[in-house]
Protein backbone atom coordinates (compact mmCIF):
# COMPACT_ATOMS: atom_id res chain seq x y z
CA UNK A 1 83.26 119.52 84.89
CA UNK A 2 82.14 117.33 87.71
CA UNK A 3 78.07 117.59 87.71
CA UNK A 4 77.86 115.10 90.49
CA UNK A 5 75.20 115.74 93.59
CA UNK A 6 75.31 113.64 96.56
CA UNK A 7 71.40 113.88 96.43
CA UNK A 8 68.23 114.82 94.87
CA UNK A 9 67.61 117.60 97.08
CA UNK A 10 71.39 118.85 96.52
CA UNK A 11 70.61 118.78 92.92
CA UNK A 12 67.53 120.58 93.09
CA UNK A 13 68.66 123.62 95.17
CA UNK A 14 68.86 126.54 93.34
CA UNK A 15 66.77 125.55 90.54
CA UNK A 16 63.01 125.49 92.00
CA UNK A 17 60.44 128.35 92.00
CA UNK A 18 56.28 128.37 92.33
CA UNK A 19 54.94 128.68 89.13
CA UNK A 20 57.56 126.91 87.53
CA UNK A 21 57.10 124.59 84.07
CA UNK A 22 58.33 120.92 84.86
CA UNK A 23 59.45 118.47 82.30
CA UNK A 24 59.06 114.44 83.96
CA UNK A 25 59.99 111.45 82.35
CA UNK A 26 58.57 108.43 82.34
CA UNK A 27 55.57 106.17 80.69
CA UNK A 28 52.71 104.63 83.07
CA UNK A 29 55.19 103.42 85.84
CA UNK A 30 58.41 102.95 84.08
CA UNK A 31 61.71 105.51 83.74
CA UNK A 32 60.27 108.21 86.68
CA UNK A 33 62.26 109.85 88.47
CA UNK A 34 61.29 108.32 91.45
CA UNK A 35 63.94 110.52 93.51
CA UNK A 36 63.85 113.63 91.91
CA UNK A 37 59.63 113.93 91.88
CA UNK A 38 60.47 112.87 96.52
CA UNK A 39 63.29 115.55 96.43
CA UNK A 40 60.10 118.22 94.79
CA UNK A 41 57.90 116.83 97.05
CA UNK A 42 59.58 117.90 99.86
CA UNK A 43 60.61 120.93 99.10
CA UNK A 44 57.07 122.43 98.70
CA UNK A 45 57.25 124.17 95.38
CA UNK A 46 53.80 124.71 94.28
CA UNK A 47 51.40 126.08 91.16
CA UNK A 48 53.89 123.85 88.77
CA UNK A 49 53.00 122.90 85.44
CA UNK A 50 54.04 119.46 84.63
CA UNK A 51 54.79 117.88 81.31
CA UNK A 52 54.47 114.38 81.37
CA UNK A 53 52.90 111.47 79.47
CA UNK A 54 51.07 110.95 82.64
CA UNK A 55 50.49 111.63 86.16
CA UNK A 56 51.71 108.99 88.01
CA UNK A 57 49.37 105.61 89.69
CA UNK A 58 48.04 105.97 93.21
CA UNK A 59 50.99 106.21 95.58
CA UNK A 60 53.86 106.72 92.52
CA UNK A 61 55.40 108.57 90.77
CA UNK A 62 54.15 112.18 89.92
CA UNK A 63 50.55 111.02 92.09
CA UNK A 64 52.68 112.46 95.07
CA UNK A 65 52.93 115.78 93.66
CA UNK A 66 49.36 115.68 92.67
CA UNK A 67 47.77 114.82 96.09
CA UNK A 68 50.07 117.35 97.66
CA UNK A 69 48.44 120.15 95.93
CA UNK A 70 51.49 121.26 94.02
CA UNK A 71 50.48 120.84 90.14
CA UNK A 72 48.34 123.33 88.93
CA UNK A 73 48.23 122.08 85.64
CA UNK A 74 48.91 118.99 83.14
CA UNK A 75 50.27 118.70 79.48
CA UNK A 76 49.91 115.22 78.71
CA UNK A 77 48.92 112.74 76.85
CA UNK A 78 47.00 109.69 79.00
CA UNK A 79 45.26 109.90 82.06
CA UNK A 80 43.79 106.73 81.98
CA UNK A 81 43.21 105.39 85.41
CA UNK A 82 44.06 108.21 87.76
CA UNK A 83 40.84 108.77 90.18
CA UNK A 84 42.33 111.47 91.71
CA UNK A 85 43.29 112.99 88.30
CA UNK A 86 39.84 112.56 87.52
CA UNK A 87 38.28 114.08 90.67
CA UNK A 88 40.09 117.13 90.75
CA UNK A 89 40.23 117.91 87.03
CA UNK A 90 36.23 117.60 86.95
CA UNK A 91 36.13 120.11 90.30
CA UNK A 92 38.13 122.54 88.55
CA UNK A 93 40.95 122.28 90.51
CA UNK A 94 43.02 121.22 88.14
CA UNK A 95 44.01 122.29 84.65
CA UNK A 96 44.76 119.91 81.57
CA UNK A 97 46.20 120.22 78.24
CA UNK A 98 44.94 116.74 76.31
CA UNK A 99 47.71 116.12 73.68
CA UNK A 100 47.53 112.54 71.24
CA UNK A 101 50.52 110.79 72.50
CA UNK A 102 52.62 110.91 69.31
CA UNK A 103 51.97 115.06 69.06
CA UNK A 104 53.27 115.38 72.98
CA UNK A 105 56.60 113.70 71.71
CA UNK A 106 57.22 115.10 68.67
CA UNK A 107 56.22 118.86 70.65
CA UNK A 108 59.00 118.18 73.34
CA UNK A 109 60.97 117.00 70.70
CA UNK A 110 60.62 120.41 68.85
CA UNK A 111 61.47 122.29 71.94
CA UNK A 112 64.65 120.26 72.38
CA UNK A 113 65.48 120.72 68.40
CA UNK A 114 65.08 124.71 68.28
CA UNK A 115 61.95 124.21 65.68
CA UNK A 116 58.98 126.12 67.70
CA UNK A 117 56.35 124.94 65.37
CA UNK A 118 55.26 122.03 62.94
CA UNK A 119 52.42 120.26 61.38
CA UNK A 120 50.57 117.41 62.19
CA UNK A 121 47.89 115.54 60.47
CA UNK A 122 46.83 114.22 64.13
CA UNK A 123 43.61 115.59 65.54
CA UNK A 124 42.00 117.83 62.51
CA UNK A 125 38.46 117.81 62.88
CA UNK A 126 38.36 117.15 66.67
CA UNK A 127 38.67 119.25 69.69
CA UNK A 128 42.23 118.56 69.52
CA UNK A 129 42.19 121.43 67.01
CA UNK A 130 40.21 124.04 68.28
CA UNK A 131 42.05 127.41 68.17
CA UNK A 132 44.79 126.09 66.38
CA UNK A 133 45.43 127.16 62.67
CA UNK A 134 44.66 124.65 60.25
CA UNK A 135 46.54 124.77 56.63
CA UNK A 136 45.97 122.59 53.35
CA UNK A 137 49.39 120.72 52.25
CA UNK A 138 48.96 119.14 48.79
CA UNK A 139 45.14 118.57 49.57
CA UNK A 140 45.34 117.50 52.98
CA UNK A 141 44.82 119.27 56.03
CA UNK A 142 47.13 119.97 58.86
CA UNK A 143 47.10 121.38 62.51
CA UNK A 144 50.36 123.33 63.52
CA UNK A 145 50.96 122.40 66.66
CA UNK A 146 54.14 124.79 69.25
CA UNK A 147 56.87 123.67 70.72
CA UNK A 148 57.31 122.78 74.29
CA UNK A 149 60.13 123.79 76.57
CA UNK A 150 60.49 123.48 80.24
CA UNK A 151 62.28 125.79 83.34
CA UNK A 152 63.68 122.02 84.48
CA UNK A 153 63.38 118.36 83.11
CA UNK A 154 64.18 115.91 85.86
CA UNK A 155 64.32 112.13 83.68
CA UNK A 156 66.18 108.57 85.16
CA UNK A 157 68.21 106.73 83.15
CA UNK A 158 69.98 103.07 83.73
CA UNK A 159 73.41 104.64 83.70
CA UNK A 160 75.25 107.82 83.70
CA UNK A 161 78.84 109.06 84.02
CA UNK A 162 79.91 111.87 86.15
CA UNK A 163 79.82 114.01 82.96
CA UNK A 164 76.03 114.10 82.10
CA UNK A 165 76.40 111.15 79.79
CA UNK A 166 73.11 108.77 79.98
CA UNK A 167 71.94 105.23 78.73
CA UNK A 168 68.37 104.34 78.90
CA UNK A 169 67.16 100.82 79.53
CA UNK A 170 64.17 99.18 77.45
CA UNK A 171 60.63 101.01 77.90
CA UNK A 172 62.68 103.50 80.13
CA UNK A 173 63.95 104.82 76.90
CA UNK A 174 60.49 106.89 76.81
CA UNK A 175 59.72 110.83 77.21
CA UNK A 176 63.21 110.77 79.22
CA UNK A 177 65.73 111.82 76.07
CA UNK A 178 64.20 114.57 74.41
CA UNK A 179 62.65 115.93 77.85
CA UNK A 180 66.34 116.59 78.84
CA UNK A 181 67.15 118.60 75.31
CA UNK A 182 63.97 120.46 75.77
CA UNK A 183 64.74 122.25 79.05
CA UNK A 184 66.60 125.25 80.77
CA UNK A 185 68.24 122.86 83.15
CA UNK A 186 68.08 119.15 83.27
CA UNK A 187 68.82 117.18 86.59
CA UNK A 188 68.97 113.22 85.84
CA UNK A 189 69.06 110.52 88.24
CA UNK A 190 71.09 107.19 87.59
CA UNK A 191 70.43 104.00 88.66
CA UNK A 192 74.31 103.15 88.04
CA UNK A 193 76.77 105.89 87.91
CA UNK A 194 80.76 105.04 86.44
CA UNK A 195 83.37 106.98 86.03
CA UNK A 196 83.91 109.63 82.43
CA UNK A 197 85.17 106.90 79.36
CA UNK A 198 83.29 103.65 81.00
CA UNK A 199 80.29 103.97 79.23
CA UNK A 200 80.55 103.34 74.78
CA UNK A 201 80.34 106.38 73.31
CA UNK A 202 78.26 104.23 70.08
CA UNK A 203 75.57 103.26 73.18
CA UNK A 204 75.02 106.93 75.01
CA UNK A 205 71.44 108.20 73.99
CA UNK A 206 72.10 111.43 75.76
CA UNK A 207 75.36 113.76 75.53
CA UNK A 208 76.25 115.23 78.86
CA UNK A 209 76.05 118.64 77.46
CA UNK A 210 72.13 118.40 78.28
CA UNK A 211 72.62 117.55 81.45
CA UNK A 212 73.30 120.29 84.02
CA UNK A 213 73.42 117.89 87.29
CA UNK A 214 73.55 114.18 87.88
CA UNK A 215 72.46 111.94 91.10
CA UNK A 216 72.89 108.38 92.08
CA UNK A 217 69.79 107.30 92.36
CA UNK A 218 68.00 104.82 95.46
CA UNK A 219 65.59 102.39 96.49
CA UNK A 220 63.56 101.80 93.14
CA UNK A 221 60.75 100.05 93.01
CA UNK A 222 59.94 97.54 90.56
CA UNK A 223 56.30 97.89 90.48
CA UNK A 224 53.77 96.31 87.39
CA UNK A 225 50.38 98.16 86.60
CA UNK A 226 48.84 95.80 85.43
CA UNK A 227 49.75 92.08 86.47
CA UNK A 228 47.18 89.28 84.80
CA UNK A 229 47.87 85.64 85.44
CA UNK A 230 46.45 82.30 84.59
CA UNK A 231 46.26 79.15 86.28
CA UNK A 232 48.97 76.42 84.60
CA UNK A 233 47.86 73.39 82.50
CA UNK A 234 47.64 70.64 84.33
């Protein structure tokens, strides 16, 4: 089964509605899915709730979707330097769902896995656990935290076949994988795309029975947060 789009917005037809749950890959500024978040952009969808580790930096990434008006609320797990995160989550305009970085994984990783509930030792005793049920496991108390599943997971890998098939890269290899288990339908971008048998079968992180509809992706960016340097020794 071909699952080849010629673009983002091809891929996405079909598949968006307001109100909708959104899965996004990606950590601070590296593995979005830089064509995918344009193609939602564009098409208006509104009232989404978006699953991420984060919302994007000013200008990138999910920060589009955000300024347009069209998240109504967060799950994630840093929002760290986001002004506008910041401004419209403290005027009520926005909703968040704080999770500790390593329970936001593991939760999309339950989704993806069929396992709608587990325990963590993670957050007992802060607000992390308010209204959550607490139970004692050989002395020690745990939170049981639900599973998370998504309407659509858009994620970017470094290559894909015209099957599904997907290798991350490095840092890329984030929230992308187990966001595209943990969804209805999972659209991924590639920034190479090869014909079925070119990729080894011992290196594919992803099957291509999670993936519903592939893109070749364009015009990424390269961008650092953060960028400290130091004058050379003489």
């Amino acid at each position: 089964m071909n699952k080849l789009y010629p673009t983002a917005t091809a891929a996405l037809e079909g598949v968006l509605f307001d109100g909708m749950t959104v899965m996004s890959g990606g950590f601070g500024l590296v593995g979005n899915p830089e064509n995918l978040i344009a193609a939602m952009k564009e098409d208006g969808v509104r009232d989404l709730t978006v699953v991420s580790n984060n919302c994007g930096a000013e200008g990138f990434g999910l920060y589009a979707l955000l300024a347009n008006g069209q998240i109504r609320k967060m799950i994630s797990s840093y929002i760290g330097e986001n002004k506008l995160f910041e401004t419209l989550y403290l005027e009520g305009k926005l909703e968040l769902e704080l999770n500790p970085q390593g329970t936001l994984a593991e939760r999309i990783r339950a989704g993806g896995a069929g396992i709608p509930a587990f325990y963590t030792a993670t957050g007992v005793g802060t607000v992390v656990a308010e209204g959550k049920p607490v139970e004692e496991f050989d002395g020690k108390r745990y939170i049981r935290e639900r599973w998370l599943r998504a309407d659509l997971a858009i994620v970017r890998a470094w290559k894909g076949d015209t099957h599904g098939n997907l290798v991350f890269r490095k840092t890329a290899r984030n929230f992308n994988p187990p966001m595209a288990t943990a969804a209805t339908v999972t659209v991924a971008e590639v920034e190479e795309l090869v014909e079925p048998g070119m990729l080894d079968p011992d290196m594919i992180h992803t099957p291509g029975i999670f993936v519903n509809r592939i893109i070749q992706g364009v015009h990424y960016e390269r961008k650092i947060e953060k960028l400290t340097v130091r004058k050379r020794a003489a």
